[in-house]
PDB file of N, CA and C in Angstrom:
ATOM      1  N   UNK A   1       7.046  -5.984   6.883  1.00  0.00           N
ATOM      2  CA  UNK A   1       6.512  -5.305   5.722  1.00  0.00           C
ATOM      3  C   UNK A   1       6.445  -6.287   4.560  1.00  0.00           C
ATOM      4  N   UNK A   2       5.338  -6.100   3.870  1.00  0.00           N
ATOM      5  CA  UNK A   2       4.956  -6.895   2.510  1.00  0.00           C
ATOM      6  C   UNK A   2       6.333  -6.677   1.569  1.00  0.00           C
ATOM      7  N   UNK A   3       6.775  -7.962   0.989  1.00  0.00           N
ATOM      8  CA  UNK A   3       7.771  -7.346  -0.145  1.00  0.00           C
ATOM      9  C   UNK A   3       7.043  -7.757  -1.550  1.00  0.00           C
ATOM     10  N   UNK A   4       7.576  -7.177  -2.503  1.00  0.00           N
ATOM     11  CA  UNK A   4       6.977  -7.271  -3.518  1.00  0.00           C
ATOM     12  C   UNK A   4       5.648  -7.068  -3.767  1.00  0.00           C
ATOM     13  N   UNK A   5       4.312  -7.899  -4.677  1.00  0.00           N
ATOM     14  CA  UNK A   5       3.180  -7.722  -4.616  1.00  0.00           C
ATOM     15  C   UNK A   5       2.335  -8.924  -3.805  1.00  0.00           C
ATOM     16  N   UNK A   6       3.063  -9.379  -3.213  1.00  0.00           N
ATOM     17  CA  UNK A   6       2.698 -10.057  -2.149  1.00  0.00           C
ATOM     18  C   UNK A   6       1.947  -9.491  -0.850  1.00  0.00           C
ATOM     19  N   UNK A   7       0.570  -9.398  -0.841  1.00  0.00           N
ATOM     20  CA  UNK A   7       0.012  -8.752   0.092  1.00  0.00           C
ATOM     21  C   UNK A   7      -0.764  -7.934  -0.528  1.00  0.00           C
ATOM     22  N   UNK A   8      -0.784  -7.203  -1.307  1.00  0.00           N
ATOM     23  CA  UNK A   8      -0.941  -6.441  -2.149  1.00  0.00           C
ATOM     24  C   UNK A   8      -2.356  -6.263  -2.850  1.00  0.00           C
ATOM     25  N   UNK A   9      -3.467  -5.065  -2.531  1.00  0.00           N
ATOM     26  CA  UNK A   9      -4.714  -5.717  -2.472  1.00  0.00           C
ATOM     27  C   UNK A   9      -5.130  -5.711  -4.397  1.00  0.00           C
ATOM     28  N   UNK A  10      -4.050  -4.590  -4.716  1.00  0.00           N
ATOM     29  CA  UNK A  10      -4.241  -3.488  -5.943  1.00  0.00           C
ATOM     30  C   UNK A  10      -2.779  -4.636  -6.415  1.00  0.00           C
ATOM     31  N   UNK A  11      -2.455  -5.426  -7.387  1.00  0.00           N
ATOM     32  CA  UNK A  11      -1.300  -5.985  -7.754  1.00  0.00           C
ATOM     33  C   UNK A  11      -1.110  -5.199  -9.269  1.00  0.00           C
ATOM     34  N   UNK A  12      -2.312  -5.162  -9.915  1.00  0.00           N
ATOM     35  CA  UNK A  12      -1.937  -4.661 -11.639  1.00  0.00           C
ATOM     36  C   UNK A  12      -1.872  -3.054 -11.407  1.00  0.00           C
ATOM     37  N   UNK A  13      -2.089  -2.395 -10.065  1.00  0.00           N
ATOM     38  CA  UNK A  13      -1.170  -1.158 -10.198  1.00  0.00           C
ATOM     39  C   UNK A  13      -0.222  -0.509  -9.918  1.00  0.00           C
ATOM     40  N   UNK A  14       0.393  -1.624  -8.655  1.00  0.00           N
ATOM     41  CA  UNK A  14       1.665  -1.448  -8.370  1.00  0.00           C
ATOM     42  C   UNK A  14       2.865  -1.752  -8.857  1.00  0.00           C
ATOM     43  N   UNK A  15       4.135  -0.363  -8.851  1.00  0.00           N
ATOM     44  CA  UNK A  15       4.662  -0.041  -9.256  1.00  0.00           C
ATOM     45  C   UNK A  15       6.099   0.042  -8.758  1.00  0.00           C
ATOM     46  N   UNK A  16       6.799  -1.339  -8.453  1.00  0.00           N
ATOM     47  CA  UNK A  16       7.920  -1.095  -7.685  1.00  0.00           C
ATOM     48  C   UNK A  16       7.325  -1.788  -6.019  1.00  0.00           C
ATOM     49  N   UNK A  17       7.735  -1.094  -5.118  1.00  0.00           N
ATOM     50  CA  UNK A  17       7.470  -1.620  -3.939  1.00  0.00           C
ATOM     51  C   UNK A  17       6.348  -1.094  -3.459  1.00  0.00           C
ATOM     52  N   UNK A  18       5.523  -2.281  -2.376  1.00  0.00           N
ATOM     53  CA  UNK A  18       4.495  -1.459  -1.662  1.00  0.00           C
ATOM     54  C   UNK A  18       4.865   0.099  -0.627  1.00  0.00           C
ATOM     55  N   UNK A  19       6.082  -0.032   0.004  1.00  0.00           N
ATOM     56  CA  UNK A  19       6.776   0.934   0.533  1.00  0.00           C
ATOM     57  C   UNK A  19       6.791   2.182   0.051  1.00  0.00           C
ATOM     58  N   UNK A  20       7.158   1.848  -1.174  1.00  0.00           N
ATOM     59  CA  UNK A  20       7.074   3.463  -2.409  1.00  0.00           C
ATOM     60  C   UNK A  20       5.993   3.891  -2.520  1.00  0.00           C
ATOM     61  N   UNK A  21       4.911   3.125  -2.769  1.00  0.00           N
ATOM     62  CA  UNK A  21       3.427   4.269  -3.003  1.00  0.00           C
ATOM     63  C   UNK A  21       3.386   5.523  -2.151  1.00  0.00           C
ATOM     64  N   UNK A  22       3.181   6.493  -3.362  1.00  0.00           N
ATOM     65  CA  UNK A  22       2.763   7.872  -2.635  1.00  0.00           C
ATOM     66  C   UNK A  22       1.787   7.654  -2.073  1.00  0.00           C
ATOM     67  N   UNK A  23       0.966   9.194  -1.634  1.00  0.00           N
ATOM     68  CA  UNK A  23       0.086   9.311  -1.008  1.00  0.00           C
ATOM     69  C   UNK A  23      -1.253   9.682  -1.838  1.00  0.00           C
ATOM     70  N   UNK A  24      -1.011   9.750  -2.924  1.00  0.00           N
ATOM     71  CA  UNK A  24      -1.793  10.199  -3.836  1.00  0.00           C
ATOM     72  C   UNK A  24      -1.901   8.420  -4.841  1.00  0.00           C
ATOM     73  N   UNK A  25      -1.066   7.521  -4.698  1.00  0.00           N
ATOM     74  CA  UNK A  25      -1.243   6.616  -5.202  1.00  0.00           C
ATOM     75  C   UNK A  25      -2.210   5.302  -4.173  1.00  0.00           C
ATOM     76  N   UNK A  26      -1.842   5.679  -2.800  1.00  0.00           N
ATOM     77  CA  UNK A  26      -2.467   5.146  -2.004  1.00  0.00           C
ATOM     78  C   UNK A  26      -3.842   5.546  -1.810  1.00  0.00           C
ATOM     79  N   UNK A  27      -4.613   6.897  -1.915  1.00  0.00           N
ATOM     80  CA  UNK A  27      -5.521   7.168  -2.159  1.00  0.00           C
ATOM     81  C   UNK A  27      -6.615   7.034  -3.713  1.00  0.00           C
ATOM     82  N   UNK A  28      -5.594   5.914  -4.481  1.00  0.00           N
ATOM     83  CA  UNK A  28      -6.671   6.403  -5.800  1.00  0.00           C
ATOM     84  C   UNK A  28      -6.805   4.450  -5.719  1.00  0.00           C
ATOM     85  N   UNK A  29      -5.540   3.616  -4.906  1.00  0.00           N
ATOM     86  CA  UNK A  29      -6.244   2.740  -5.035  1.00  0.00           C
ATOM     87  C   UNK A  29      -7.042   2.400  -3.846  1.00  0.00           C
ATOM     88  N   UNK A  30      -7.346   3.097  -2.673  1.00  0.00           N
ATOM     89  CA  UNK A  30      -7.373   2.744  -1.663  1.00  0.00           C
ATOM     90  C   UNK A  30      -8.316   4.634  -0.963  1.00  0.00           C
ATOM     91  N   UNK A  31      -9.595   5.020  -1.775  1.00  0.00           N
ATOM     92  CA  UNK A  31     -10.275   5.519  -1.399  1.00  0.00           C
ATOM     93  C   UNK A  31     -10.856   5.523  -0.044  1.00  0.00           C
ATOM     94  N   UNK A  32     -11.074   4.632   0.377  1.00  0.00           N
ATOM     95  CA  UNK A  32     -12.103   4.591   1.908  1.00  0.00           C
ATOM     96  C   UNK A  32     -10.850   4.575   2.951  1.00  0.00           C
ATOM     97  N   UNK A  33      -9.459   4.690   2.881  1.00  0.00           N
ATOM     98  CA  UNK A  33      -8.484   4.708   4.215  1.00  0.00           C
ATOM     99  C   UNK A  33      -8.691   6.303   4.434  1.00  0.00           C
ATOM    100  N   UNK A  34      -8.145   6.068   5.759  1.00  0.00           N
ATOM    101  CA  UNK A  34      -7.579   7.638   6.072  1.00  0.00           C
ATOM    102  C   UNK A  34      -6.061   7.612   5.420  1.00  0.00           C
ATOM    103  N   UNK A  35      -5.662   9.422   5.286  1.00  0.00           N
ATOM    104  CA  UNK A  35      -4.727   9.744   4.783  1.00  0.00           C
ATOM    105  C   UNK A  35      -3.711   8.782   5.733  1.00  0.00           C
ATOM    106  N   UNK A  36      -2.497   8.490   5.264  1.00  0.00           N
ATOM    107  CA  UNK A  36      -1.334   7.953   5.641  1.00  0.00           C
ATOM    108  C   UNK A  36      -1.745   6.900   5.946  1.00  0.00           C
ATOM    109  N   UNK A  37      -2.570   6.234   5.760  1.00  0.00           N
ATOM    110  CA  UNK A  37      -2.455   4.270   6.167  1.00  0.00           C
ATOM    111  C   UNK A  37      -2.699   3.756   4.847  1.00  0.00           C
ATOM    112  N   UNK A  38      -1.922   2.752   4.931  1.00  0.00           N
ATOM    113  CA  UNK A  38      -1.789   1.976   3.677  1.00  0.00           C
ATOM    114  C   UNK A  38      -2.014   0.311   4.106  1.00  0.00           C
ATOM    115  N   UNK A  39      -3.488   0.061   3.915  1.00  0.00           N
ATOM    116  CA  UNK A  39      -3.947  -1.069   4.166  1.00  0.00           C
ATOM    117  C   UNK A  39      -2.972  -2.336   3.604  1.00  0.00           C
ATOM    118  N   UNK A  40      -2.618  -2.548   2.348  1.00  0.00           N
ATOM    119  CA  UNK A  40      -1.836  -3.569   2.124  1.00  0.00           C
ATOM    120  C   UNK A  40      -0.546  -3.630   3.096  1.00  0.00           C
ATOM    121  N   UNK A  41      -0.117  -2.929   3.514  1.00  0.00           N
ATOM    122  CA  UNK A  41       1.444  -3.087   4.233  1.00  0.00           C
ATOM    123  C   UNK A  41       0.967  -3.686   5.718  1.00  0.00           C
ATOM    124  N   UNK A  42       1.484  -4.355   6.941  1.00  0.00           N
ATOM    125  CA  UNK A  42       1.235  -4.557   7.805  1.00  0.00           C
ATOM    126  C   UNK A  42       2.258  -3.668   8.897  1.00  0.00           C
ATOM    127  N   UNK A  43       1.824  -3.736   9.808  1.00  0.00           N
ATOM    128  CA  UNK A  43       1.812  -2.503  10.979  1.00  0.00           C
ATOM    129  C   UNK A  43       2.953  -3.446  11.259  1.00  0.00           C
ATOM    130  N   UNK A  44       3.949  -2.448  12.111  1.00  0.00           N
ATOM    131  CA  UNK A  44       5.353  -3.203  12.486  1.00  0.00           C
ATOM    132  C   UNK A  44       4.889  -3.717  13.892  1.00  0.00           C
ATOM    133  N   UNK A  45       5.264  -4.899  14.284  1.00  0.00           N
ATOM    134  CA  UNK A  45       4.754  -4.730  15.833  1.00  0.00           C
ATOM    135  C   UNK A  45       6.510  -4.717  16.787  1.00  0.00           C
ATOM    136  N   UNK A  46       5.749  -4.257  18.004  1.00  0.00           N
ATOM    137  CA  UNK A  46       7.102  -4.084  18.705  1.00  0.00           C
ATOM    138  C   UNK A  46       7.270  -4.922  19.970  1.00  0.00           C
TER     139      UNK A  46
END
């Protein structure tokens, strides 16, 4: 996972960690995702 604003496509609106964005914050910077994906963070792999 991205720490800080490192990764981060939106930097002057984040607020704390990429982790924390709601879902309503992820949608106002990040219109064209589907609900619950948050393009800046990277997918855990296993």
């Amino acid at each position: 996972m991205c720490q800080g604003t490192k990764g981060c496509q939106h930097p002057e609106k984040l607020k704390g960690e990429m982790k924390d964005c709601s879902p309503e914050k992820i949608a106002e910077c990040h219109p064209e995702v589907k609900a619950g994906e948050h393009p800046c963070e990277e997918k855990k792999k296993e």
